[in-house]
PDB file of N, CA and C in Angstrom:
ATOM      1  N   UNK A   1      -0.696  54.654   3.818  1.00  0.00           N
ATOM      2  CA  UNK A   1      -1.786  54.145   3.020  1.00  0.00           C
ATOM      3  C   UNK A   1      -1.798  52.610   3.045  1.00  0.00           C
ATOM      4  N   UNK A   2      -1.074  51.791   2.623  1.00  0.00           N
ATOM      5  CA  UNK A   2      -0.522  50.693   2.851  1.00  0.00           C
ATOM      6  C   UNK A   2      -1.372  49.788   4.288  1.00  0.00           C
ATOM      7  N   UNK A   3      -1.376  50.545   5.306  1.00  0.00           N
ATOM      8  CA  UNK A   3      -1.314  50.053   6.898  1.00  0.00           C
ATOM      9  C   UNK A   3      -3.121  50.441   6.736  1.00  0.00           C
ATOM     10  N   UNK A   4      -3.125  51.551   5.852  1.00  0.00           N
ATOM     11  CA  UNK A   4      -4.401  51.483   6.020  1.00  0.00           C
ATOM     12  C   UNK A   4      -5.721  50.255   5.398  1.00  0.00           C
ATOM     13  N   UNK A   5      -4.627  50.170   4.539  1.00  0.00           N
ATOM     14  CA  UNK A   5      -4.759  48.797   3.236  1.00  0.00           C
ATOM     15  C   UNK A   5      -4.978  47.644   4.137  1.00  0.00           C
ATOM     16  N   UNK A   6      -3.793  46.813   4.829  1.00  0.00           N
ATOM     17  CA  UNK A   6      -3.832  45.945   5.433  1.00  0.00           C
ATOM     18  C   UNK A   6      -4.879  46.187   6.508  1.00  0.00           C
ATOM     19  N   UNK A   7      -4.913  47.292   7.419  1.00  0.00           N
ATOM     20  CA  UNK A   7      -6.072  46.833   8.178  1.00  0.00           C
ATOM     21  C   UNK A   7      -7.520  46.822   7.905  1.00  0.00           C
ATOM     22  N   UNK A   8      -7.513  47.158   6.750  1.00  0.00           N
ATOM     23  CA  UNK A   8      -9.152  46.728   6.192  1.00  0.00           C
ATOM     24  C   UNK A   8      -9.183  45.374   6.027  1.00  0.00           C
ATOM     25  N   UNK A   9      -8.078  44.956   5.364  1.00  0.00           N
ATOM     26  CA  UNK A   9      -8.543  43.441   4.897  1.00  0.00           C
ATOM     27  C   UNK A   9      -8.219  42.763   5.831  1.00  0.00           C
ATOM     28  N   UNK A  10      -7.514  43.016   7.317  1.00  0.00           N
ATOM     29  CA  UNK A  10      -7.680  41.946   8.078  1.00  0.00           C
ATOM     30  C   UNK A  10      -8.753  42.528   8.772  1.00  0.00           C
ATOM     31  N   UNK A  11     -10.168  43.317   8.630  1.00  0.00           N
ATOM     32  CA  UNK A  11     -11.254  43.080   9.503  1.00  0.00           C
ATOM     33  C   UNK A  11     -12.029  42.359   8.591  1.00  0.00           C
ATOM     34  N   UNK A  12     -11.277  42.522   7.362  1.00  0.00           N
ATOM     35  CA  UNK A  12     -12.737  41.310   6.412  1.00  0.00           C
ATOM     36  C   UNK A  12     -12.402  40.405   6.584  1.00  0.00           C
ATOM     37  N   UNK A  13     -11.419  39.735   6.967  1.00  0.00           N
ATOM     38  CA  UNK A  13     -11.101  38.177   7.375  1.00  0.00           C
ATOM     39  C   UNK A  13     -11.425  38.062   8.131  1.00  0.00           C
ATOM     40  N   UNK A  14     -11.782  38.611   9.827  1.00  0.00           N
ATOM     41  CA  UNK A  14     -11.859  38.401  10.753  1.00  0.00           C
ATOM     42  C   UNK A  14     -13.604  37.920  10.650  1.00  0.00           C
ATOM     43  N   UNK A  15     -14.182  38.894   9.929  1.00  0.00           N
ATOM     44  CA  UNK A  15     -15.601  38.951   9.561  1.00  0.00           C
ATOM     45  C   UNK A  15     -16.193  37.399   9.235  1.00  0.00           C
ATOM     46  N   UNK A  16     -15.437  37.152   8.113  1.00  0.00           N
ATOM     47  CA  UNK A  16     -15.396  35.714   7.229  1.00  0.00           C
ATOM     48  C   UNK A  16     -14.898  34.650   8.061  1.00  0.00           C
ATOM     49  N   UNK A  17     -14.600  34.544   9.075  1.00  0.00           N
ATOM     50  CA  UNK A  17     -14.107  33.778   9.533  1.00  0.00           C
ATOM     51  C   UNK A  17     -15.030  33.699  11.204  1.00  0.00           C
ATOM     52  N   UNK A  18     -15.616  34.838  11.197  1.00  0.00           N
ATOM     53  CA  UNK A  18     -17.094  34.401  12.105  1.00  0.00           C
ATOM     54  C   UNK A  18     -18.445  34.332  11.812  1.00  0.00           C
ATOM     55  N   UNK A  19     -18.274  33.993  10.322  1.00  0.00           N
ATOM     56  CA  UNK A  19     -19.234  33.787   9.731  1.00  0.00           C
ATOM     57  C   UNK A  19     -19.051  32.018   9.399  1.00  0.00           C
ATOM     58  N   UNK A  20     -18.256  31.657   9.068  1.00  0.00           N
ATOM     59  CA  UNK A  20     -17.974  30.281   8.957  1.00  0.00           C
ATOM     60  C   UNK A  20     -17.680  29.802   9.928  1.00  0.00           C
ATOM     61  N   UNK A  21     -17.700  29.602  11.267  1.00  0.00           N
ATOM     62  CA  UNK A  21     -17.971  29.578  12.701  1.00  0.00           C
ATOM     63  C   UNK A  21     -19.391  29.427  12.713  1.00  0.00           C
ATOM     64  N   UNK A  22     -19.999  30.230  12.495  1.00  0.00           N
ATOM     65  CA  UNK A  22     -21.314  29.914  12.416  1.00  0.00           C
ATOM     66  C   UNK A  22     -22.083  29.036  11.452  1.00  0.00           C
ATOM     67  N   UNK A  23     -21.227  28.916   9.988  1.00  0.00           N
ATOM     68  CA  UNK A  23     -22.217  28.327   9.301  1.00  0.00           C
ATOM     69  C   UNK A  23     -21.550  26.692   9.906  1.00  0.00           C
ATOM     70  N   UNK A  24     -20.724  26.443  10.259  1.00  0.00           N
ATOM     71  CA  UNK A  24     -20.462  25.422  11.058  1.00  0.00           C
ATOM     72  C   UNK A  24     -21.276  24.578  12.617  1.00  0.00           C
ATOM     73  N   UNK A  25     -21.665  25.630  13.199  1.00  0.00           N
ATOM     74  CA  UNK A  25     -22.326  25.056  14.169  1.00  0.00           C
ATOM     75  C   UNK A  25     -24.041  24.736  13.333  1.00  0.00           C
ATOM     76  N   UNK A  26     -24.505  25.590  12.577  1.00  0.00           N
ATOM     77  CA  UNK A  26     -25.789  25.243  12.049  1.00  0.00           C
ATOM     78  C   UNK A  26     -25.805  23.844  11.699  1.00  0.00           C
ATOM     79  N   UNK A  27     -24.387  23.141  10.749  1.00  0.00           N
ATOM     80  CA  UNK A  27     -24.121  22.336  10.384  1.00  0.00           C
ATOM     81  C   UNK A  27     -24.406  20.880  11.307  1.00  0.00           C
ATOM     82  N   UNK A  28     -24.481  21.143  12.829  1.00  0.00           N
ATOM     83  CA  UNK A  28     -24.412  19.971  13.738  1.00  0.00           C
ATOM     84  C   UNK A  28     -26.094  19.062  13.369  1.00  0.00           C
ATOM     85  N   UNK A  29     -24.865  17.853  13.417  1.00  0.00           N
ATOM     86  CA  UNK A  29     -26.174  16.840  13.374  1.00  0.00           C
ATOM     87  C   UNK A  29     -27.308  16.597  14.391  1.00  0.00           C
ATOM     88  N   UNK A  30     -28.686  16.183  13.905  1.00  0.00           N
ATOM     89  CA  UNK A  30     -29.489  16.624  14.944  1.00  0.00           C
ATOM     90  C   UNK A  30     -29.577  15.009  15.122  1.00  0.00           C
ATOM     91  N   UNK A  31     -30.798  14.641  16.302  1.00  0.00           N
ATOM     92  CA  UNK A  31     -30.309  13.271  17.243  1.00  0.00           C
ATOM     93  C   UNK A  31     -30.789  12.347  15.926  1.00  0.00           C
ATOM     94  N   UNK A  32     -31.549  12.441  15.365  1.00  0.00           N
ATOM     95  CA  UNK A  32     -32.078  11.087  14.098  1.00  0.00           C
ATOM     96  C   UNK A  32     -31.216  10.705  13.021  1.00  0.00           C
ATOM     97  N   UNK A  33     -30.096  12.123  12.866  1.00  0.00           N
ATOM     98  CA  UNK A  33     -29.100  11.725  11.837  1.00  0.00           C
ATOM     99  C   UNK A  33     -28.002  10.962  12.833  1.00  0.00           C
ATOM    100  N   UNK A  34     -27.670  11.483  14.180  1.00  0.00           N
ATOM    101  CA  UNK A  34     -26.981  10.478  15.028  1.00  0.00           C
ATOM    102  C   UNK A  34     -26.713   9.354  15.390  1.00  0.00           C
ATOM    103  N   UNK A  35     -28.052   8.571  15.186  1.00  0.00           N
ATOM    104  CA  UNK A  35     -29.109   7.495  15.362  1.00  0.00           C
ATOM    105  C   UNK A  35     -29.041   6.683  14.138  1.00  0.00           C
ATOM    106  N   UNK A  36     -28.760   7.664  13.198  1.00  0.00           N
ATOM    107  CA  UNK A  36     -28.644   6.565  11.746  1.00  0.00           C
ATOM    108  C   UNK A  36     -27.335   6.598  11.582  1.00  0.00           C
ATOM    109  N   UNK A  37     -26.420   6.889  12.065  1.00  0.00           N
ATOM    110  CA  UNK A  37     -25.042   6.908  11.641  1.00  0.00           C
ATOM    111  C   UNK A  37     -24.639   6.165  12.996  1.00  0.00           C
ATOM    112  N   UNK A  38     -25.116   6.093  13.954  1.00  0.00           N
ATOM    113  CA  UNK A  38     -24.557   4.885  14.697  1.00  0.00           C
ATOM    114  C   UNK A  38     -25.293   3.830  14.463  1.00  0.00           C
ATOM    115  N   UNK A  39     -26.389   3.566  13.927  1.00  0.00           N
ATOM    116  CA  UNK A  39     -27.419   2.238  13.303  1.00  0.00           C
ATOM    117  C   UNK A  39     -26.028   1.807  11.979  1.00  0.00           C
ATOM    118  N   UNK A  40     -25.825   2.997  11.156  1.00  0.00           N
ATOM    119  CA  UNK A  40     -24.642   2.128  10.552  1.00  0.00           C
ATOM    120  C   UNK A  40     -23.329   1.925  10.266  1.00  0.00           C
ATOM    121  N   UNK A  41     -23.121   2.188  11.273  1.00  0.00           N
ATOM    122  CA  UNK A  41     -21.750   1.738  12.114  1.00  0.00           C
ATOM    123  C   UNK A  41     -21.738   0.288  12.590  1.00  0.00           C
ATOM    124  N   UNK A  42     -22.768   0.426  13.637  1.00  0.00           N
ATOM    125  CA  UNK A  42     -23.358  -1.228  14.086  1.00  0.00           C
ATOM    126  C   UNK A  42     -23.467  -2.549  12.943  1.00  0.00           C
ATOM    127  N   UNK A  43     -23.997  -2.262  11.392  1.00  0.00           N
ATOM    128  CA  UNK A  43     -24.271  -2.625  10.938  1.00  0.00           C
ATOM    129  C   UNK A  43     -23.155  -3.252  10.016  1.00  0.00           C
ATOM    130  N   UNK A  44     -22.145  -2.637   9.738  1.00  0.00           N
ATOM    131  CA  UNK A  44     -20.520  -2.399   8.976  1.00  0.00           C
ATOM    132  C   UNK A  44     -19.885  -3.041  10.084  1.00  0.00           C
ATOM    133  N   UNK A  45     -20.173  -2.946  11.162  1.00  0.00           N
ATOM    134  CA  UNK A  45     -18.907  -3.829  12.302  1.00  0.00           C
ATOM    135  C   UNK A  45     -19.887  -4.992  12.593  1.00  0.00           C
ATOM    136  N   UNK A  46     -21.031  -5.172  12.311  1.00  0.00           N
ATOM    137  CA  UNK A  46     -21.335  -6.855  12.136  1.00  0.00           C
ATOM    138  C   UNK A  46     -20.661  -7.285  10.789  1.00  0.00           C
ATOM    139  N   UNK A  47     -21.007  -6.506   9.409  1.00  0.00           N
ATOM    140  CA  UNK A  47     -20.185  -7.205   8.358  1.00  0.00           C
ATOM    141  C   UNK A  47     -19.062  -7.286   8.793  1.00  0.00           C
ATOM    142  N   UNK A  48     -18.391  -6.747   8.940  1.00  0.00           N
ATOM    143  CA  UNK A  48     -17.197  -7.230   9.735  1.00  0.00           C
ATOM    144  C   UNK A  48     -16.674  -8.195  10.338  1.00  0.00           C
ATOM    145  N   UNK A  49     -17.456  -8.640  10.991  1.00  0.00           N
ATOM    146  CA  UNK A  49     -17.800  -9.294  11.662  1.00  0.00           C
ATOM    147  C   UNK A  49     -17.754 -10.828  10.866  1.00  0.00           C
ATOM    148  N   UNK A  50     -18.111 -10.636   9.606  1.00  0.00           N
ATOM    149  CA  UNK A  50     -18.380 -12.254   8.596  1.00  0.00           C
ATOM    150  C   UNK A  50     -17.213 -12.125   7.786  1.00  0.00           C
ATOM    151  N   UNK A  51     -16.287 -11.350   7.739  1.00  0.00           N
ATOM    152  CA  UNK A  51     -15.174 -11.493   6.821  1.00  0.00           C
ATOM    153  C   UNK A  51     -13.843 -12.834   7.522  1.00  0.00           C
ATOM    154  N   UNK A  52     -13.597 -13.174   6.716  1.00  0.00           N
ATOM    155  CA  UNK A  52     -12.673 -14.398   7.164  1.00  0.00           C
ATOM    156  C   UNK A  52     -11.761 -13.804   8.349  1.00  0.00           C
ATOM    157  N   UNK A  53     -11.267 -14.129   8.956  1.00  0.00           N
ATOM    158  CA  UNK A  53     -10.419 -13.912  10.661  1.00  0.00           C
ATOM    159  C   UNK A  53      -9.115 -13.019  10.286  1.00  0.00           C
ATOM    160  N   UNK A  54      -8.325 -13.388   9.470  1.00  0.00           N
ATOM    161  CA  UNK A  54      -6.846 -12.373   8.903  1.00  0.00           C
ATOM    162  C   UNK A  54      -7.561 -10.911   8.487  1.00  0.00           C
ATOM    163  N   UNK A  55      -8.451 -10.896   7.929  1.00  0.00           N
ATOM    164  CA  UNK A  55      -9.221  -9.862   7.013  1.00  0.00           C
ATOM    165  C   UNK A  55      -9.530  -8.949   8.169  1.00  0.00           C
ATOM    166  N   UNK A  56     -10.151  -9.137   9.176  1.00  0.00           N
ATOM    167  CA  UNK A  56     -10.966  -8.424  10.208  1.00  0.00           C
ATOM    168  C   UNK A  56     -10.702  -7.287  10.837  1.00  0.00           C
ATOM    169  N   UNK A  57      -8.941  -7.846  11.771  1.00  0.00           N
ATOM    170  CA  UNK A  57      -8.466  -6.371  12.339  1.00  0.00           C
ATOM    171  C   UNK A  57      -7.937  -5.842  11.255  1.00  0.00           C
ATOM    172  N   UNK A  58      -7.542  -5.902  10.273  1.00  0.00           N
ATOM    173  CA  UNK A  58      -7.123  -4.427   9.563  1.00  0.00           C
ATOM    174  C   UNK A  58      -8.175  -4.002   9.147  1.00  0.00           C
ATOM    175  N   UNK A  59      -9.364  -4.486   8.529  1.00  0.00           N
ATOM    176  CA  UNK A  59     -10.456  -3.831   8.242  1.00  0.00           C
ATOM    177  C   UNK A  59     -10.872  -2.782   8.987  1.00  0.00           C
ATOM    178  N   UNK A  60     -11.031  -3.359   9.972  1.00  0.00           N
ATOM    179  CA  UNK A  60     -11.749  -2.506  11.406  1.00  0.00           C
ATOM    180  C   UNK A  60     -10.999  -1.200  11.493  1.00  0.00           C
ATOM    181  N   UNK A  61      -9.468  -1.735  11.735  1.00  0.00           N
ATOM    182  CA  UNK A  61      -8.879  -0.374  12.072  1.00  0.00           C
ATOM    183  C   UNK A  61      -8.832   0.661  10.892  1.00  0.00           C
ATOM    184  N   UNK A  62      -8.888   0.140   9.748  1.00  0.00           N
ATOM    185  CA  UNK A  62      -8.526   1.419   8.427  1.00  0.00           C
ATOM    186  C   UNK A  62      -9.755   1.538   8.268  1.00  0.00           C
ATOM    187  N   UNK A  63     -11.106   1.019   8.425  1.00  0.00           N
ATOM    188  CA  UNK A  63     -12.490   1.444   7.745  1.00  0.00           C
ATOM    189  C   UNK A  63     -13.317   2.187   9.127  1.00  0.00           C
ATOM    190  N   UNK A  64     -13.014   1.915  10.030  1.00  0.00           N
ATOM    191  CA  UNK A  64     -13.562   2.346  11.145  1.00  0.00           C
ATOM    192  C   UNK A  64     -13.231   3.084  12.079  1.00  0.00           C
ATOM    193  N   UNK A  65     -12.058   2.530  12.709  1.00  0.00           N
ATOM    194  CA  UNK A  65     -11.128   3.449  13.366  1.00  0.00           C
ATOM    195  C   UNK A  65      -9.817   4.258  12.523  1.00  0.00           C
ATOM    196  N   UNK A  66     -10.441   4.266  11.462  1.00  0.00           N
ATOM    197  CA  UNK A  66      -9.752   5.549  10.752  1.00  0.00           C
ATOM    198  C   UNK A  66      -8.176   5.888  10.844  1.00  0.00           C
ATOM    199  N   UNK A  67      -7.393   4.247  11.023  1.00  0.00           N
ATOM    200  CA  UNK A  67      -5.964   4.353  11.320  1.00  0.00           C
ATOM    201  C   UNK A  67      -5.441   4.334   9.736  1.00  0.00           C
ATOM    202  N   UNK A  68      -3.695   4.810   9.937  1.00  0.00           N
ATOM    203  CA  UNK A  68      -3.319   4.190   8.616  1.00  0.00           C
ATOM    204  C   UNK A  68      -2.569   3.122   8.423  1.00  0.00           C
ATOM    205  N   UNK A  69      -2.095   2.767   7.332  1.00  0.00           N
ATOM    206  CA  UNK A  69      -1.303   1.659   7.126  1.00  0.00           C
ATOM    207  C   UNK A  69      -0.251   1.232   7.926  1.00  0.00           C
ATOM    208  N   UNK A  70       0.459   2.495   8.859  1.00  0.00           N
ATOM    209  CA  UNK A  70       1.569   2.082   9.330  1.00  0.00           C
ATOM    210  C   UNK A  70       1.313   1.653  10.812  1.00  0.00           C
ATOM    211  N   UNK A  71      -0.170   2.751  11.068  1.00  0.00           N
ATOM    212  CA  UNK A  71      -0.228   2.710  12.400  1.00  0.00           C
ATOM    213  C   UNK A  71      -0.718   0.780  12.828  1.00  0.00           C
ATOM    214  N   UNK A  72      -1.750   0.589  11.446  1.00  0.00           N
ATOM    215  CA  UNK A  72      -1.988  -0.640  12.054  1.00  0.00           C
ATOM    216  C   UNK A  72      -0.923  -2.083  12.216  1.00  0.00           C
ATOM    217  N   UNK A  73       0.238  -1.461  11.051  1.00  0.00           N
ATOM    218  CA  UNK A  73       1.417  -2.413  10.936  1.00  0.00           C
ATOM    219  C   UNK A  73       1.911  -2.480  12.383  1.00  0.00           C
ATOM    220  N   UNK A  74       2.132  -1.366  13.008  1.00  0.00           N
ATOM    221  CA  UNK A  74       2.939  -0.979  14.509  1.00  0.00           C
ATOM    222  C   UNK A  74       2.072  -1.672  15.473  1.00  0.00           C
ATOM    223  N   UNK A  75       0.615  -1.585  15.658  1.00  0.00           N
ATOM    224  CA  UNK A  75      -0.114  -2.272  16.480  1.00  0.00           C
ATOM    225  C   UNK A  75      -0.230  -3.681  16.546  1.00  0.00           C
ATOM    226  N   UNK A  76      -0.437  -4.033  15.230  1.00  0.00           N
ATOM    227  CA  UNK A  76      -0.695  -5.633  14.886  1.00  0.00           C
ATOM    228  C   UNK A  76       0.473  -6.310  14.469  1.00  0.00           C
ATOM    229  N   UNK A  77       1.719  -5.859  14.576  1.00  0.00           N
ATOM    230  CA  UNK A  77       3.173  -6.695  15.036  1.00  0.00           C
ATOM    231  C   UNK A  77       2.949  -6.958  12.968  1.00  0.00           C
ATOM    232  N   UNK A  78       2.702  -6.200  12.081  1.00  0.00           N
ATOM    233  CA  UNK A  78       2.873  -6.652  10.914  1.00  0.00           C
ATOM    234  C   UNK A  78       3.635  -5.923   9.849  1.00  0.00           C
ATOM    235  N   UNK A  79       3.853  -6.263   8.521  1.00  0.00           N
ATOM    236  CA  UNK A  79       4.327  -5.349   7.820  1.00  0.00           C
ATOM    237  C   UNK A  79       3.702  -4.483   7.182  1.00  0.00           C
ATOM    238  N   UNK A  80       3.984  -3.457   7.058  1.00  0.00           N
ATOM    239  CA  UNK A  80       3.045  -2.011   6.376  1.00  0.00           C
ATOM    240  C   UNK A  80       2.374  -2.665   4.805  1.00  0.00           C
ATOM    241  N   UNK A  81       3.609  -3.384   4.074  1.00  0.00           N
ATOM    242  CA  UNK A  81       2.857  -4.385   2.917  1.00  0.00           C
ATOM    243  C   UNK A  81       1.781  -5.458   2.954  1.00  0.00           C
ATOM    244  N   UNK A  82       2.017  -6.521   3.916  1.00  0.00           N
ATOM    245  CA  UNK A  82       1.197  -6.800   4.683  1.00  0.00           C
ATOM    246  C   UNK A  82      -0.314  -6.414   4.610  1.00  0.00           C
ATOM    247  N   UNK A  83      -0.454  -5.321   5.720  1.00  0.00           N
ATOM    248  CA  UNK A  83      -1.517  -4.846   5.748  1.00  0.00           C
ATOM    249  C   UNK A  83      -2.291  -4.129   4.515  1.00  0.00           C
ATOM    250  N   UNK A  84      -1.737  -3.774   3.991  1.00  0.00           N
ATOM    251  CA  UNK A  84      -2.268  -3.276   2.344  1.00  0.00           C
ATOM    252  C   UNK A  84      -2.576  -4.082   1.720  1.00  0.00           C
ATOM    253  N   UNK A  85      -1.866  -5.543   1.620  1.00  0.00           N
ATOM    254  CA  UNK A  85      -2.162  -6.414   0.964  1.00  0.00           C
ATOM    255  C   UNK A  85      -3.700  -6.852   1.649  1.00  0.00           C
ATOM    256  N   UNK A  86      -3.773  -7.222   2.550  1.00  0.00           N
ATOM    257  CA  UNK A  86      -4.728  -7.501   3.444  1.00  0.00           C
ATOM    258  C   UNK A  86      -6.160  -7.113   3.131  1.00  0.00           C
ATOM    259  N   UNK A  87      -6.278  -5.484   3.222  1.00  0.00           N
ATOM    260  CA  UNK A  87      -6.679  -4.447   3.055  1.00  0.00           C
ATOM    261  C   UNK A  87      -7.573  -5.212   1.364  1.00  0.00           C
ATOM    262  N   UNK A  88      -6.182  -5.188   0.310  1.00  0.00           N
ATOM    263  CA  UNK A  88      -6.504  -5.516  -0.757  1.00  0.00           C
ATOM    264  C   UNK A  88      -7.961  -6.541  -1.077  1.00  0.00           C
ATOM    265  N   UNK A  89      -7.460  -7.462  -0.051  1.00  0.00           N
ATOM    266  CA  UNK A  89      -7.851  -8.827  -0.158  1.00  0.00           C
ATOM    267  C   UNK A  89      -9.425  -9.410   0.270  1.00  0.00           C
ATOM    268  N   UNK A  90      -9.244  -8.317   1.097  1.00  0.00           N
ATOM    269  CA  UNK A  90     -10.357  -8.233   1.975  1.00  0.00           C
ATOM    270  C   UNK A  90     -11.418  -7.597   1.202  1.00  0.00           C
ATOM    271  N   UNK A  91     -11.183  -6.332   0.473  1.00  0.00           N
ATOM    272  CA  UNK A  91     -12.196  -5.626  -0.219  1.00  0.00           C
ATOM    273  C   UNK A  91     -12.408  -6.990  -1.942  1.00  0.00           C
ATOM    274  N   UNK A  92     -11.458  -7.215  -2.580  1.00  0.00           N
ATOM    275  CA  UNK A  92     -11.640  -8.562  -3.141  1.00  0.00           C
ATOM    276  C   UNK A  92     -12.686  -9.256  -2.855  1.00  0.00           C
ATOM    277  N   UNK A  93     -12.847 -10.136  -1.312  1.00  0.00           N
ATOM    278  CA  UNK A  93     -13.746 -10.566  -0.953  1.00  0.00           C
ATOM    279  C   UNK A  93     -14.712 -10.566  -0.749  1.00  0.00           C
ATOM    280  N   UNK A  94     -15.417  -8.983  -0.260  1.00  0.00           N
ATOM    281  CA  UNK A  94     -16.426  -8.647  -0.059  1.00  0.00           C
ATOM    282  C   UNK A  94     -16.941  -8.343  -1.679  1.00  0.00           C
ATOM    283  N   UNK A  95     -16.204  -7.375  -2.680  1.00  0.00           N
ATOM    284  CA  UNK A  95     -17.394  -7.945  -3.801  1.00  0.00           C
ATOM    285  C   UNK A  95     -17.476  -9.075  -4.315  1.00  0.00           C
ATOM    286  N   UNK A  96     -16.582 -10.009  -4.106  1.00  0.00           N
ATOM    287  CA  UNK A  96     -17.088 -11.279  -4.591  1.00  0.00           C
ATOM    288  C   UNK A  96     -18.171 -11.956  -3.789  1.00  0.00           C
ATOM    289  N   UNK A  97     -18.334 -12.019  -2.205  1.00  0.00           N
ATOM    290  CA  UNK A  97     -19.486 -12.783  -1.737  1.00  0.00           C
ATOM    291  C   UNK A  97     -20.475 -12.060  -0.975  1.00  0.00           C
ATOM    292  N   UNK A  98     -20.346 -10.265  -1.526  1.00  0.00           N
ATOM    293  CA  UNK A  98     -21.996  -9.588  -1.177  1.00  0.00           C
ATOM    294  C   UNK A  98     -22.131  -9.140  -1.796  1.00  0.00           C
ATOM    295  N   UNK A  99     -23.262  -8.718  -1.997  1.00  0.00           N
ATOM    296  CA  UNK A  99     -24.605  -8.061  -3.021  1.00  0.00           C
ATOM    297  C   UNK A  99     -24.320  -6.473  -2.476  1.00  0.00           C
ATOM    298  N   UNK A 100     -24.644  -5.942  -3.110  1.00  0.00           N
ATOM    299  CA  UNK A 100     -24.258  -4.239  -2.443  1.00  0.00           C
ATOM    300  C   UNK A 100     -25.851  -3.692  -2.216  1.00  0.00           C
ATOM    301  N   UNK A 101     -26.641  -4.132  -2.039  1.00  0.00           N
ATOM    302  CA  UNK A 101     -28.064  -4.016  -1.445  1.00  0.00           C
ATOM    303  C   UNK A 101     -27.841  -4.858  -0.172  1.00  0.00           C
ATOM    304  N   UNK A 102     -26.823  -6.044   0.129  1.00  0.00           N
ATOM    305  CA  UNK A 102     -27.288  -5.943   1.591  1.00  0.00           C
ATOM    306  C   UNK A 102     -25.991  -5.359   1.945  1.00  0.00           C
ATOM    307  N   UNK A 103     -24.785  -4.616   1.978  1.00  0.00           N
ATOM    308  CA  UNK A 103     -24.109  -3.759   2.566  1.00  0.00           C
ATOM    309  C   UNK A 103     -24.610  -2.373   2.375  1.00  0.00           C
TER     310      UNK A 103
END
């Protein structure tokens, strides 16, 4: 009874789990949401772009290229504190000298 138990509920998982497969591909972005999410990307790596020179590569790499603290310490020859601090300093800056209507 048992075996009969378990193999019911692993065809309802199997079920549920090609069903969310699917509600996943419905999910894909179509080309205009593509288009606006690389419009602001472009737009975040020009701000970027105006933040003081120390501020910049860690920005980039933790807001954009989606690294973490250690990875960018290991790349950029720095300390993991360092870069957090950085990190800190940098977001500091930006609400002090932008308006959040033009970011």
């Amino acid at each position: 009874m048992n075996k009969a138990i378990d193999y019911k509920r692993k065809k309802a998982r199997q079920k549920e789990d090609l069903a969310y497969e699917t509600f996943e591909y419905e999910r894909m972005q179509s080309a205009e949401e593509e288009w606006l999410e690389h419009e602001k990307v472009v737009a975040v790596s020009h701000s970027i772009g105006l933040l003081p020179v120390n501020y910049q590569g860690v920005v980039q790499a933790y807001y954009i290229e989606g690294k973490s603290y250690s990875e960018i310490a290991r790349e950029q020859a720095l300390e993991e504190k360092t870069v957090e601090m950085r990190l800190y300093r940098a977001r500091k800056w930006m609400k002090r000298n932008w308006k959040e209507d033009e970011f």
